[in-house]
Each structure stands twice: as C-alpha cells, then as structure tokens.
N, C-alpha and C. Protein backbone atom coordinates (compact mmCIF):
# COMPACT_ATOMS: atom_id res chain seq x y z
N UNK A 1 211.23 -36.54 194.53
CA UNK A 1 210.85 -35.34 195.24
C UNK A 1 209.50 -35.54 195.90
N UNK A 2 209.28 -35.35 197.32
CA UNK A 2 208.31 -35.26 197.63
C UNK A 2 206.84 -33.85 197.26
N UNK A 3 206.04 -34.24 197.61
CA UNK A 3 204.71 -33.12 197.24
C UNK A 3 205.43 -31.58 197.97
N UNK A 4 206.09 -31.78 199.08
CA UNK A 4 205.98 -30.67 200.00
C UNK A 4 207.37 -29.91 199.29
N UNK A 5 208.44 -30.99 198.69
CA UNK A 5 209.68 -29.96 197.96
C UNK A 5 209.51 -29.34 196.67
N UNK A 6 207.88 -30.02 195.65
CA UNK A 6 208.03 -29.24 194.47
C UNK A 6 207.87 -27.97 194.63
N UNK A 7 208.35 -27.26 193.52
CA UNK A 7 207.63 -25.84 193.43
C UNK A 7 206.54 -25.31 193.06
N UNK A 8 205.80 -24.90 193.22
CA UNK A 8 204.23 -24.72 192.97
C UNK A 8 204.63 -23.69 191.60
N UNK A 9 203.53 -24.54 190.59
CA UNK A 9 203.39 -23.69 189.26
C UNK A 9 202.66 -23.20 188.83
N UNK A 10 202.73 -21.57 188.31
CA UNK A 10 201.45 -21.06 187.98
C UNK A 10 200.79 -21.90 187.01
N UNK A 11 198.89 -22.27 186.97
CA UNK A 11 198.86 -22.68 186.09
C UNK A 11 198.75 -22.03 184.33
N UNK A 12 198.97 -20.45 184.76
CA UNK A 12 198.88 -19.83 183.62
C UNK A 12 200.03 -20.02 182.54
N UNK A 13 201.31 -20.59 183.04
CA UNK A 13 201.88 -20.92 182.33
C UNK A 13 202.04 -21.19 180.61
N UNK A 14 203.10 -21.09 179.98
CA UNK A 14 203.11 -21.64 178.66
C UNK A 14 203.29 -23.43 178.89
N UNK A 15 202.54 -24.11 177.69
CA UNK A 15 202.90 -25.81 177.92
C UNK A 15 204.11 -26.06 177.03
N UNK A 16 204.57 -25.15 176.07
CA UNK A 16 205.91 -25.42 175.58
C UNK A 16 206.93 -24.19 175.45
N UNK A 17 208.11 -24.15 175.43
CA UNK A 17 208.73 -22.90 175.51
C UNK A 17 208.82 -22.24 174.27
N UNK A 18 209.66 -21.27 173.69
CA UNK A 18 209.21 -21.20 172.46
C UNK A 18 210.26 -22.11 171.32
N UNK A 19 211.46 -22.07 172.15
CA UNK A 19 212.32 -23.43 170.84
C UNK A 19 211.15 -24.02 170.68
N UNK A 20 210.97 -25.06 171.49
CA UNK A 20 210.61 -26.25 171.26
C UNK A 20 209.17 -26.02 170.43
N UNK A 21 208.30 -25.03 170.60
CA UNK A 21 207.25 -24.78 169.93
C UNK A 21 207.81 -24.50 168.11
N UNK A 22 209.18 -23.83 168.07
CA UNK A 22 209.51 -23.47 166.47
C UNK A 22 209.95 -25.01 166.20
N UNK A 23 210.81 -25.58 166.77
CA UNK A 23 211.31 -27.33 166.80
C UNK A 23 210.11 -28.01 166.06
N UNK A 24 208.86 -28.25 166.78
CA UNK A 24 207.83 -28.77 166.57
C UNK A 24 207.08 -28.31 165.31
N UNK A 25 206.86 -27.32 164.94
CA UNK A 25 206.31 -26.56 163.71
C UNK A 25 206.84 -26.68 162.55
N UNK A 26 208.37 -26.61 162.83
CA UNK A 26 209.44 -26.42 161.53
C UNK A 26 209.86 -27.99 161.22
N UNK A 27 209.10 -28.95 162.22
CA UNK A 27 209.23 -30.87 161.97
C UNK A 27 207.90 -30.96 161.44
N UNK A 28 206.69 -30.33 161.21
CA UNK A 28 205.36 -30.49 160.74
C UNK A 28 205.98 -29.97 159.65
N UNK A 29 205.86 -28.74 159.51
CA UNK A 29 205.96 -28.60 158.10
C UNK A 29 207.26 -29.56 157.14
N UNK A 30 208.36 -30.13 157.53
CA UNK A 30 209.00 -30.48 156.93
C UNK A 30 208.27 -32.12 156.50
N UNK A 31 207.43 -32.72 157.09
CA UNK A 31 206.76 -33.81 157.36
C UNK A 31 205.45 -33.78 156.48
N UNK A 32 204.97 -32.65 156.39
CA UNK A 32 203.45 -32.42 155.78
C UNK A 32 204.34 -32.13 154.06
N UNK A 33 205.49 -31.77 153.76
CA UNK A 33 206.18 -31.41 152.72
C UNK A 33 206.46 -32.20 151.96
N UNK A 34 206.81 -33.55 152.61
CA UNK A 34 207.97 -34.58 152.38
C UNK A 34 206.71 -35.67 151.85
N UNK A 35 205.03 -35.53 152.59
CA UNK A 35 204.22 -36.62 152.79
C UNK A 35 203.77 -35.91 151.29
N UNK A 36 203.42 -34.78 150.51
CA UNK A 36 202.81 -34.16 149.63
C UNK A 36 203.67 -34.68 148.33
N UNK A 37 204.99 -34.77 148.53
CA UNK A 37 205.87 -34.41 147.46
C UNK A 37 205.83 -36.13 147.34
N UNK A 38 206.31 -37.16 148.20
CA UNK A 38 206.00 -38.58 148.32
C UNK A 38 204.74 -39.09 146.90
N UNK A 39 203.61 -38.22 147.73
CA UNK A 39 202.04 -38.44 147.05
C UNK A 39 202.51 -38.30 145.79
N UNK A 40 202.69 -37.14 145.06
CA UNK A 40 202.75 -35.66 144.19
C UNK A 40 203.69 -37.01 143.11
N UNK A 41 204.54 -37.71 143.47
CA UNK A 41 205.59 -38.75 143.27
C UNK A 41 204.78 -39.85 142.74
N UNK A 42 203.74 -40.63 143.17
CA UNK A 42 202.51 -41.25 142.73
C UNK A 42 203.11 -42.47 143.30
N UNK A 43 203.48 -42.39 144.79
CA UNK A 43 203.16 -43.13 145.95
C UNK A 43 201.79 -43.55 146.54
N UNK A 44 201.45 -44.43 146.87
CA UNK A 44 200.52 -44.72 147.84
C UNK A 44 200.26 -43.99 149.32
N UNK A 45 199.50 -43.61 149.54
CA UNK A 45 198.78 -42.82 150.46
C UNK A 45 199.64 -43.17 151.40
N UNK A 46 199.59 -44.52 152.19
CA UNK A 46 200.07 -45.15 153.43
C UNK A 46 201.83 -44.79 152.98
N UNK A 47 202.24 -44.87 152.07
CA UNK A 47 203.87 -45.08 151.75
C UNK A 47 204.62 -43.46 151.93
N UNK A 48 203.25 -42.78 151.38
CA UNK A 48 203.54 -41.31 151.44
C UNK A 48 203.53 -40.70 152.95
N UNK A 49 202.75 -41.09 153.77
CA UNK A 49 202.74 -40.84 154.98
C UNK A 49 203.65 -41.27 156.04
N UNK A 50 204.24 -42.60 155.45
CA UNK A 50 205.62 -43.46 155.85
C UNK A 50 206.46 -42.70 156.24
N UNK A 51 206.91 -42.01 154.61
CA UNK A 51 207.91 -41.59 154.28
C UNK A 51 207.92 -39.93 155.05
N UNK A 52 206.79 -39.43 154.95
CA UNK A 52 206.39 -37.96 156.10
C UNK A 52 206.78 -38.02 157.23
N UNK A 53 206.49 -38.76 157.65
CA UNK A 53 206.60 -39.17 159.45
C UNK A 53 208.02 -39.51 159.75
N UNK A 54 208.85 -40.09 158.67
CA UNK A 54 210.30 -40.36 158.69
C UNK A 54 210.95 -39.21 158.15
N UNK A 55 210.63 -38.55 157.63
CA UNK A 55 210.81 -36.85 157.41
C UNK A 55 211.14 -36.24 158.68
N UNK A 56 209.93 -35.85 158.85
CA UNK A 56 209.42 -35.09 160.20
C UNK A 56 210.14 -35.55 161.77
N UNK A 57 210.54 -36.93 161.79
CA UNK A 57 211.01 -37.07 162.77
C UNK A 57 212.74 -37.41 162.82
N UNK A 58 213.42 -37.43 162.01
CA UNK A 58 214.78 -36.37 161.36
C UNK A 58 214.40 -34.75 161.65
N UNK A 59 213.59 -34.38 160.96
CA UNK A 59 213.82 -32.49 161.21
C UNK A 59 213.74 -32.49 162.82
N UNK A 60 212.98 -32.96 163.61
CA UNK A 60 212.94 -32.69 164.82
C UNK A 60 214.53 -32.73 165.41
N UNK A 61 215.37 -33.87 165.41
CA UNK A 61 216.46 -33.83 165.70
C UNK A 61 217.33 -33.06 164.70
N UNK A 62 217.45 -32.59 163.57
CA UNK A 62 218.31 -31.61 162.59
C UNK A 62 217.97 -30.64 163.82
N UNK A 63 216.89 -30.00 163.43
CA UNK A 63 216.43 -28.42 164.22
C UNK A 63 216.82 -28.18 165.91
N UNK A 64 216.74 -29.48 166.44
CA UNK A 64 217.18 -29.70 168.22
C UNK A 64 217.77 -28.93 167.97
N UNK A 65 219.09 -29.52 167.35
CA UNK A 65 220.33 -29.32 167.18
C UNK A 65 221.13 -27.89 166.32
N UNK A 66 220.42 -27.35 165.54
CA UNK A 66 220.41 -26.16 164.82
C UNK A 66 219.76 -24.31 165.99
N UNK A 67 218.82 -25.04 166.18
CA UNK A 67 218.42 -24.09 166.60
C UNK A 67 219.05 -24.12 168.51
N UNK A 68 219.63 -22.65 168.34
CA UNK A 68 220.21 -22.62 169.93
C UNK A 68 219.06 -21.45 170.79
C-alpha cells in the first residue's frame, strides 16, 4: 500500500483491543502461576522461569482460541 492509500489513524487510539488485552493478562497470570508453583516445587530459579514462560506461552494459544 502506498502512503497516499493508508487510512489515517487517530492517534488517540487503543494499542490493543480488548481480547487481546484479556489474551495477554490471562497468559501472565497463568505464567507468573506456573513460574511460583515450579519455585514453591524447589526448582531452580532459571528452571522455574523455563517452565513459566512455557506455561504462559500455551495459555496464550488455549485463550486465542477460547475466548471469542
């Protein structure tokens, strides 16, 4: 697309809509849950955070997909 066919956007805009803002929140918390309970387990810091982040980035795709 050239400059002259986009559509001009307010910049007041939102930067995420609101799925994707609950998507994103409801993959933190499942991630910050998963990294505590890991620890809580008497994992290593780095292993616990592993295992969070591999949490968290499953819920993102569960929730895509859940939430319409």
């Amino acid at each position: 697309m050239t400059r002259e066919n986009r559509p001009q956007r307010d910049g007041n805009g939102p930067l995420l809509s609101q799925r994707a803002a609950m998507v994103f929140l409801l993959a933190a918390l499942v991630g910050i849950g998963a990294t505590a309970l890991a620890s809580l387990a008497g994992n290593a810091w780095p292993l616990a955070v592993s295992a969070g982040c591999g949490a968290g980035a499953m819920a993102v795709l569960f929730f895509n997909q859940i939430i319409d």
